[in-house]
C-alpha atoms as a PDB file:
ATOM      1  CA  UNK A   1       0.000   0.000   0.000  1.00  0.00           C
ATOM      2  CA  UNK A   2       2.875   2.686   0.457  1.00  0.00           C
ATOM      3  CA  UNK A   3       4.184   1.813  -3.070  1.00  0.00           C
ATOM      4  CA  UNK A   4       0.708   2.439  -4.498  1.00  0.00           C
ATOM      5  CA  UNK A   5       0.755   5.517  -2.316  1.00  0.00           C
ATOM      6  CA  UNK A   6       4.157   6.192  -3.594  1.00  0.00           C
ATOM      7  CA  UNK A   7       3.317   5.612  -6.720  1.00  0.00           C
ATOM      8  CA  UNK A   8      -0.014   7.594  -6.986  1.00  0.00           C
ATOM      9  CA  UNK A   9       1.926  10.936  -5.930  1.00  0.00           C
ATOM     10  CA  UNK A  10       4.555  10.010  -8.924  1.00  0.00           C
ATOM     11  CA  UNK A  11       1.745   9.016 -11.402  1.00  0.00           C
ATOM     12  CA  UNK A  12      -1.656   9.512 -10.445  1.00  0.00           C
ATOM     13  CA  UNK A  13      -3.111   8.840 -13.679  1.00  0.00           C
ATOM     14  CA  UNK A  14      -1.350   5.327 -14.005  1.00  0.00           C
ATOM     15  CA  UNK A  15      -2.610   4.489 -10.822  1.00  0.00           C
ATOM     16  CA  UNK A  16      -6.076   5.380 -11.734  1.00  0.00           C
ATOM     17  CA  UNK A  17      -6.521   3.369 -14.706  1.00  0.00           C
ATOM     18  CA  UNK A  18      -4.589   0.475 -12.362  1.00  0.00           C
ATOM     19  CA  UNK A  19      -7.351   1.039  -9.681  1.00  0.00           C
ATOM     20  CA  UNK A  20     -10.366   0.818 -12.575  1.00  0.00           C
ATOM     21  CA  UNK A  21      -8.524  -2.658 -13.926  1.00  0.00           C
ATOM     22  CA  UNK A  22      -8.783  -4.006 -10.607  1.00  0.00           C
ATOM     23  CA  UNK A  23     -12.680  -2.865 -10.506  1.00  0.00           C
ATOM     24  CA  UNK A  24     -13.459  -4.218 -13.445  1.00  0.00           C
ATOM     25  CA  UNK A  25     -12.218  -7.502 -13.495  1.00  0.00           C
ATOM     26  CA  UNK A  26     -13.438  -7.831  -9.562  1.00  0.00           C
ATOM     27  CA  UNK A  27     -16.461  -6.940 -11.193  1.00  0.00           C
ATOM     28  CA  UNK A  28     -16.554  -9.293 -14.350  1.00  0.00           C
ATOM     29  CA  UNK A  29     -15.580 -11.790 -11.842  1.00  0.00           C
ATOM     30  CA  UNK A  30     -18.240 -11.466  -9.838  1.00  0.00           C
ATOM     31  CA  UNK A  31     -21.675 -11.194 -12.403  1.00  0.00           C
ATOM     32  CA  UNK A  32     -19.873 -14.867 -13.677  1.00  0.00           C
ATOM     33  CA  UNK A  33     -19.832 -16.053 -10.478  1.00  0.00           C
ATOM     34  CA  UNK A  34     -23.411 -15.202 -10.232  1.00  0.00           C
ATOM     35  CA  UNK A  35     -24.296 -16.381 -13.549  1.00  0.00           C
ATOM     36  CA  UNK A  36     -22.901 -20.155 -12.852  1.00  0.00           C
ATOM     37  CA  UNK A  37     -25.182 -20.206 -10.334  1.00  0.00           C
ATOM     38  CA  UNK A  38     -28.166 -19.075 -11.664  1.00  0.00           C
ATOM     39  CA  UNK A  39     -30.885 -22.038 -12.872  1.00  0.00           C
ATOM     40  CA  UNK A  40     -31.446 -22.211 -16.192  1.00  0.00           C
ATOM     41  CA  UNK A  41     -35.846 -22.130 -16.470  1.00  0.00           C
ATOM     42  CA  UNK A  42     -35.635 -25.976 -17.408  1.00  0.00           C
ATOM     43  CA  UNK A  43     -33.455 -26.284 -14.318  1.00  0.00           C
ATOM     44  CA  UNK A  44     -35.854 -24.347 -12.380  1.00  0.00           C
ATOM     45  CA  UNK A  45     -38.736 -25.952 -13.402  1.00  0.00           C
ATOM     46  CA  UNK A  46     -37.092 -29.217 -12.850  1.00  0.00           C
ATOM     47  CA  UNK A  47     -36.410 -28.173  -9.737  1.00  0.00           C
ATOM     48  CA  UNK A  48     -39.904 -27.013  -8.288  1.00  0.00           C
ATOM     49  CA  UNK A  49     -41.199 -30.011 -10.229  1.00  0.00           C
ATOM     50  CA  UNK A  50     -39.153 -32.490  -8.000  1.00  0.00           C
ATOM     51  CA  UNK A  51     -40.554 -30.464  -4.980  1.00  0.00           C
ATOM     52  CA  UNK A  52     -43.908 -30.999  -5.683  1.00  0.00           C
ATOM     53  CA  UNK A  53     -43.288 -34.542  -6.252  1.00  0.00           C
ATOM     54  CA  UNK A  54     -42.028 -34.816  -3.112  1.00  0.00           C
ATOM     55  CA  UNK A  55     -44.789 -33.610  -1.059  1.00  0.00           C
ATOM     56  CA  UNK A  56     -46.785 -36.583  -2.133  1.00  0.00           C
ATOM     57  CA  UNK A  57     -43.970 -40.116  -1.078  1.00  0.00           C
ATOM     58  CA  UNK A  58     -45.373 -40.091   1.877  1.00  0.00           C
ATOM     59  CA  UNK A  59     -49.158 -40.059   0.582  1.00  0.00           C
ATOM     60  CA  UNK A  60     -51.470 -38.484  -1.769  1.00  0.00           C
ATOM     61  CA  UNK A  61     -53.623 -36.092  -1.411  1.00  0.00           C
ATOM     62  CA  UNK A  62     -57.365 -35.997  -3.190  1.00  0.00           C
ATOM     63  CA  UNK A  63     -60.163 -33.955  -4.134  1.00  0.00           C
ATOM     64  CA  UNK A  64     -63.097 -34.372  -6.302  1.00  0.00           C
ATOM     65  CA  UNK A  65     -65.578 -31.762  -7.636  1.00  0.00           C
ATOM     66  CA  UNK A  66     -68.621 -31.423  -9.489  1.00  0.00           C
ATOM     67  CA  UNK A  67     -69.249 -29.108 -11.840  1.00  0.00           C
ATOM     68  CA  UNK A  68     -72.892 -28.373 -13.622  1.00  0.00           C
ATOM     69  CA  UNK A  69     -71.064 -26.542 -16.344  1.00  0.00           C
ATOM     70  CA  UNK A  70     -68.128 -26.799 -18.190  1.00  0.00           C
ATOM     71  CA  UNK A  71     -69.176 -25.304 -21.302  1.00  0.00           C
ATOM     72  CA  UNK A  72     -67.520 -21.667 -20.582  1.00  0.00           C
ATOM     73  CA  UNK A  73     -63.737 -21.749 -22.748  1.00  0.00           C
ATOM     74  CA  UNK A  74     -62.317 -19.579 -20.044  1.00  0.00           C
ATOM     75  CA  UNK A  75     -63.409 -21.161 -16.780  1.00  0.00           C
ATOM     76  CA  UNK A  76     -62.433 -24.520 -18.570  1.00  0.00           C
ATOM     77  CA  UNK A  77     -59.048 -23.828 -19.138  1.00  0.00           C
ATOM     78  CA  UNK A  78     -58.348 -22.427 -16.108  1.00  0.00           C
ATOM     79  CA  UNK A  79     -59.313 -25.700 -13.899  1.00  0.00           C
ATOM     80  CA  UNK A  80     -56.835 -27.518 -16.656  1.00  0.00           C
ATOM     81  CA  UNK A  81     -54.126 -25.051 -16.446  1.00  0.00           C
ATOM     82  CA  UNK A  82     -53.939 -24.552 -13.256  1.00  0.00           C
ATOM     83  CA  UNK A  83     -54.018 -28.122 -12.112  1.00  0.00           C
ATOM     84  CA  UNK A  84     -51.202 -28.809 -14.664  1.00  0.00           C
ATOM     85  CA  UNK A  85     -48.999 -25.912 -13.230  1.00  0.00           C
ATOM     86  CA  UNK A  86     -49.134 -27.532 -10.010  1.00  0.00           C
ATOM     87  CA  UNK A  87     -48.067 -30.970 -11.261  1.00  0.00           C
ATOM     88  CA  UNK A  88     -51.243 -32.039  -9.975  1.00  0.00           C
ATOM     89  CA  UNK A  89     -52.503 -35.051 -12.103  1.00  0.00           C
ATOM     90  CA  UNK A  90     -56.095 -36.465 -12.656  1.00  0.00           C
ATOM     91  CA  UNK A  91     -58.752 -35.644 -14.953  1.00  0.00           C
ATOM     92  CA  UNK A  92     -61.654 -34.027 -16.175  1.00  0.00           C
ATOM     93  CA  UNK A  93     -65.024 -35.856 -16.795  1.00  0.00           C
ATOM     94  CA  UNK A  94     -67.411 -33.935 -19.124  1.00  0.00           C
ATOM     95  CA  UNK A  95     -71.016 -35.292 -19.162  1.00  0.00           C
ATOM     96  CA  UNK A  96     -74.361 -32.831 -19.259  1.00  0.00           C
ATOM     97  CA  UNK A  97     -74.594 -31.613 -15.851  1.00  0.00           C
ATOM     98  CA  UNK A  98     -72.086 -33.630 -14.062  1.00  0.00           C
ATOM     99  CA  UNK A  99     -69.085 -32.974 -14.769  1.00  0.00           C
ATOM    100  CA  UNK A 100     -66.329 -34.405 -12.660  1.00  0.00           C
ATOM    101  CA  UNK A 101     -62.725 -32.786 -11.622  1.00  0.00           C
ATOM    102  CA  UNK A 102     -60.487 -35.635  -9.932  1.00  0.00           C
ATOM    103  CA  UNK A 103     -57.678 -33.983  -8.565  1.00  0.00           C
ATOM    104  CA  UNK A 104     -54.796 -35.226  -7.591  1.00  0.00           C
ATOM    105  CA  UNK A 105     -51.393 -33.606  -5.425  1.00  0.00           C
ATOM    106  CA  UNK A 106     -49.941 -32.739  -2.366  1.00  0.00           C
ATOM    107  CA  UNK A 107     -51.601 -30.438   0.896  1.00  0.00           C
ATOM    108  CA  UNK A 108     -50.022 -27.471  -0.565  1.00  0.00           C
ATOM    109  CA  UNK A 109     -50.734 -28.131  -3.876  1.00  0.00           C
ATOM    110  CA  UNK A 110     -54.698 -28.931  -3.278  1.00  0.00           C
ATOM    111  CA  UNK A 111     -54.906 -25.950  -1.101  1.00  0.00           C
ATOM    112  CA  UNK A 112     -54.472 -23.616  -3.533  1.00  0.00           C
ATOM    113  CA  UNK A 113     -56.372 -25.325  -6.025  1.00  0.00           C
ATOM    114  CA  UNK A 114     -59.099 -25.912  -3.889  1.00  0.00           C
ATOM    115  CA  UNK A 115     -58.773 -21.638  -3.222  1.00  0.00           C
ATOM    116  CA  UNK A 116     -59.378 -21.746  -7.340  1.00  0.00           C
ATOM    117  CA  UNK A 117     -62.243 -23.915  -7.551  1.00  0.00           C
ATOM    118  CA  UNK A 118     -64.278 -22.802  -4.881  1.00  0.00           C
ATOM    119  CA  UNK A 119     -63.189 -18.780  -4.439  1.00  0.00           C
ATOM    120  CA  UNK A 120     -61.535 -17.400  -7.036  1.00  0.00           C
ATOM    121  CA  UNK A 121     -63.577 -18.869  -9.993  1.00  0.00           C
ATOM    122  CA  UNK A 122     -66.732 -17.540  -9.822  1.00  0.00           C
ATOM    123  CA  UNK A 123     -68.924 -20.535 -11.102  1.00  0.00           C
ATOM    124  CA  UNK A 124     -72.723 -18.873  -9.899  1.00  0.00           C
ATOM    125  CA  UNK A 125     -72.370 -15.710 -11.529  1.00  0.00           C
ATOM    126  CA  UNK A 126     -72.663 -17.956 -14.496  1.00  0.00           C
ATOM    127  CA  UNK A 127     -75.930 -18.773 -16.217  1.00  0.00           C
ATOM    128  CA  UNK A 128     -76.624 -22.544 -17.948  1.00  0.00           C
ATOM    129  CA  UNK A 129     -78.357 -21.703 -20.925  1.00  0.00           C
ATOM    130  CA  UNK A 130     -80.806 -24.140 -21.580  1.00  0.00           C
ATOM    131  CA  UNK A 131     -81.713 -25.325 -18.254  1.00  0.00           C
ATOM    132  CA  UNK A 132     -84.191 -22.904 -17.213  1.00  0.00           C
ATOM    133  CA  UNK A 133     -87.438 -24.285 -15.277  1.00  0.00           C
ATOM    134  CA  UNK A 134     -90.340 -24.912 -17.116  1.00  0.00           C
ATOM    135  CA  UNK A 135     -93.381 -22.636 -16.060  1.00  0.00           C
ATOM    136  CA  UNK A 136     -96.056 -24.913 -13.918  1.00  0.00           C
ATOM    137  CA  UNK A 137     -99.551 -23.366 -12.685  1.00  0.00           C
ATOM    138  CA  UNK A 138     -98.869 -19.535 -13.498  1.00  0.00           C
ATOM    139  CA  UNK A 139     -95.797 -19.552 -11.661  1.00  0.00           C
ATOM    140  CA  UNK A 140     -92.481 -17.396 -13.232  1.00  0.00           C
ATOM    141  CA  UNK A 141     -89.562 -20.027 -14.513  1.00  0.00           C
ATOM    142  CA  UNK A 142     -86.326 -19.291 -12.806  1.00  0.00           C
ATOM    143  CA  UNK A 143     -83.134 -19.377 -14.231  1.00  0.00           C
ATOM    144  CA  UNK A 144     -80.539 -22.118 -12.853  1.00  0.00           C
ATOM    145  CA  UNK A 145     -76.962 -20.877 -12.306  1.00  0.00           C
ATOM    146  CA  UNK A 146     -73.616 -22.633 -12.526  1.00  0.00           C
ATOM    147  CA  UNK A 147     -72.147 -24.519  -9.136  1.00  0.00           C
ATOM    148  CA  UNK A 148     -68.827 -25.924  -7.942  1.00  0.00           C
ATOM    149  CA  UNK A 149     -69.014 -28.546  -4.930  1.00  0.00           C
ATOM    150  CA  UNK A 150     -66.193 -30.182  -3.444  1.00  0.00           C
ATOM    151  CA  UNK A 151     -67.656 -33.389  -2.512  1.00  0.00           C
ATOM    152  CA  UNK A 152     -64.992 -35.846  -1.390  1.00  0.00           C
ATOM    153  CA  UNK A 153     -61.658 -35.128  -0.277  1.00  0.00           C
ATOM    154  CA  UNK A 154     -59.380 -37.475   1.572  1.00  0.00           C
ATOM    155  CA  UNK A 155     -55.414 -39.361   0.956  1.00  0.00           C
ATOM    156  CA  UNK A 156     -54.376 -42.623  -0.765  1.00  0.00           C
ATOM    157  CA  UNK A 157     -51.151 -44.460  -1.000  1.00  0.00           C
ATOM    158  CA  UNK A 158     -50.239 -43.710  -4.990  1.00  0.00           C
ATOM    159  CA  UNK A 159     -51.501 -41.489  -7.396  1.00  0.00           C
ATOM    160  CA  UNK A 160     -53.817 -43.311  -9.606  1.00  0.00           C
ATOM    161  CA  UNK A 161     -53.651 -40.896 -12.882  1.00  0.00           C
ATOM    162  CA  UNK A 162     -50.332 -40.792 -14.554  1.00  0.00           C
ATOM    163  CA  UNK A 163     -51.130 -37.005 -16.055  1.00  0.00           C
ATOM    164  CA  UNK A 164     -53.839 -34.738 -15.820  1.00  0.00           C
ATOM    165  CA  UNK A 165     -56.431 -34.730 -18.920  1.00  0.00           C
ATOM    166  CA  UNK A 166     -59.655 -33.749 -20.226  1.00  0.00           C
ATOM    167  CA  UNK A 167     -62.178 -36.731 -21.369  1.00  0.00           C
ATOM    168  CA  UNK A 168     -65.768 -36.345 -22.614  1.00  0.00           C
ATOM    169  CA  UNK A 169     -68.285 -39.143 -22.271  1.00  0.00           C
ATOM    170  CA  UNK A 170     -71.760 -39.653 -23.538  1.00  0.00           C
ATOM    171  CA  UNK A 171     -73.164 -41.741 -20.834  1.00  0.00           C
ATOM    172  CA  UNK A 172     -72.519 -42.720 -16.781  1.00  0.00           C
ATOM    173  CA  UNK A 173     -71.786 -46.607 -18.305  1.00  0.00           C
ATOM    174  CA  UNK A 174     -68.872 -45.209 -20.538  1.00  0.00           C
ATOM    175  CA  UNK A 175     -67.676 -43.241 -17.543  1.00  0.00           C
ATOM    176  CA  UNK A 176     -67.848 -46.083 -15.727  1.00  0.00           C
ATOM    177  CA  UNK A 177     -65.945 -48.341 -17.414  1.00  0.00           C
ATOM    178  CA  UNK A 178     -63.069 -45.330 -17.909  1.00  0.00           C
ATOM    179  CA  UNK A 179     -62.617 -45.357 -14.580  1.00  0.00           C
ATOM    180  CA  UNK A 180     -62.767 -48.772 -13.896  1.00  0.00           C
ATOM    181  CA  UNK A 181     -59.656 -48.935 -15.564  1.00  0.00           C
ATOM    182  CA  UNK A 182     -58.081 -47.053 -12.354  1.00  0.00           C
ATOM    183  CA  UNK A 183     -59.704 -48.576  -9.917  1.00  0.00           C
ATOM    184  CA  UNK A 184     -61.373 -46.097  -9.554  1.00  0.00           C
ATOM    185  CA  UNK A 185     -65.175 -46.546 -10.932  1.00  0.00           C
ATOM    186  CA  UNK A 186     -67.040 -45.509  -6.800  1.00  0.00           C
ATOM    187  CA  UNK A 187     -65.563 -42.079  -7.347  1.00  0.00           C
ATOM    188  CA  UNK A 188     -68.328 -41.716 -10.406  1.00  0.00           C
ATOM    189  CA  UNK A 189     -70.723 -43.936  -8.329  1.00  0.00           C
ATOM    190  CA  UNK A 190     -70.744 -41.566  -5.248  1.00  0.00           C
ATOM    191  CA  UNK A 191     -70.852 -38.431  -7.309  1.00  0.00           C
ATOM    192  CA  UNK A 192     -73.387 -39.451  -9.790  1.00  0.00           C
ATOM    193  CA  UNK A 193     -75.599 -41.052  -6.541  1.00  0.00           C
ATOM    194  CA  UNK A 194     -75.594 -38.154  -4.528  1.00  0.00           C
ATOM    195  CA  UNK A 195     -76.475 -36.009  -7.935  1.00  0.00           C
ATOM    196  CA  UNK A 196     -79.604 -37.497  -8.669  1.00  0.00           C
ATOM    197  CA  UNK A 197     -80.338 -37.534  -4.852  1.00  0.00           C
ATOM    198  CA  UNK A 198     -79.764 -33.708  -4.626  1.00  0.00           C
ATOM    199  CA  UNK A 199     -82.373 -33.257  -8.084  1.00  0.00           C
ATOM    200  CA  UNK A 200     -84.853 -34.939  -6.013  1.00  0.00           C
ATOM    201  CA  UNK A 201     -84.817 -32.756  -3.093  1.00  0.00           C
ATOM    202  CA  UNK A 202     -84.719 -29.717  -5.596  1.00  0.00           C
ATOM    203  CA  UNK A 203     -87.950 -30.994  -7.125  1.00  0.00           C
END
């Protein structure tokens, strides 16, 4: 330090641009350093993907909902995009007014999902065209409006669906058989059950 002192009072401008060098490659040095450690966004997503997965060795957490609508694009796509942005797998049963979303994740996971389904999208703002009442003795016809339920929610030992997807069906039997496949087929037999039950008691 007293030769740079020295040095400076000899030939301050040499020791300036000396001084900047240093700077600059302390500087260079350091935004590389920084760099190498940065995650590239495959390596990120690789990385929150593998803590996701990990919040469900131990079990598995799952949640089913039923949907009278699924017709609107926009409420559609975010149930799908959301549950694939959380890893979550499962699937999407569309059939006339009972429409299924199996959902399948960790606690974290479900909780915000579940946040989605039942706060943030607002399903009875929504009107189902074509289902309006049918007027009987004078009385006015009312309109029906869209609903979300969760209606079962509980753990199991593995996930059952590989991915999450969207299938349509034209009858319960179809459905039936789909998820049969899984292992699967009293998730549609509770749900479709305690559908027609709840039509009754509307009646």
């Amino acid at each position: 330090m007293k030769i740079l002192g020295t040095s400076a009072v000899q030939n301050p401008t040499k020791i300036e641009a000396y001084v900047k060098k240093q700077m600059a490659e302390r500087m260079k040095k350091h935004f590389k350093s920084n760099a190498d450690r940065k995650l590239t966004i495959e390596e990120l997503s690789s990385k929150k993907g593998i803590k996701i997965a990990e919040n469900t060795n131990l079990n598995v957490h799952v949640s089913i909902y039923r949907i009278k609508s699924l017709s609107n694009p926009s409420k559609k796509f975010k149930v799908e995009t959301n549950a694939k942005q959380l890893a979550m797998t499962g699937v999407i049963i569309l059939f006339k007014d009972i429409n299924l979303i199996i959902v399948e994740g960790g606690p974290k996971q479900q909780k915000f999902y579940k946040n989605l389904m039942l706060n943030r999208i607002k399903w009875s703002e929504e009107e189902i065209i074509g289902q309006e009442k049918n007027v009987v003795d004078g009385e006015e016809c009312h309109k029906i409006f869209n609903e979300c339920q969760l209606i079962w929610e509980g753990t199991i030992r593995n996930r059952t669906f590989n991915d999450f997807s969207i299938q349509m069906f034209q009858s319960p039997k179809t459905i039936r058989e789909f998820l049969e496949k899984y292992d699967v087929c009293h998730y549609w037999d509770y749900a479709y059950s305690t559908s027609i039950l709840l039509s009754q008691e509307i009646e």
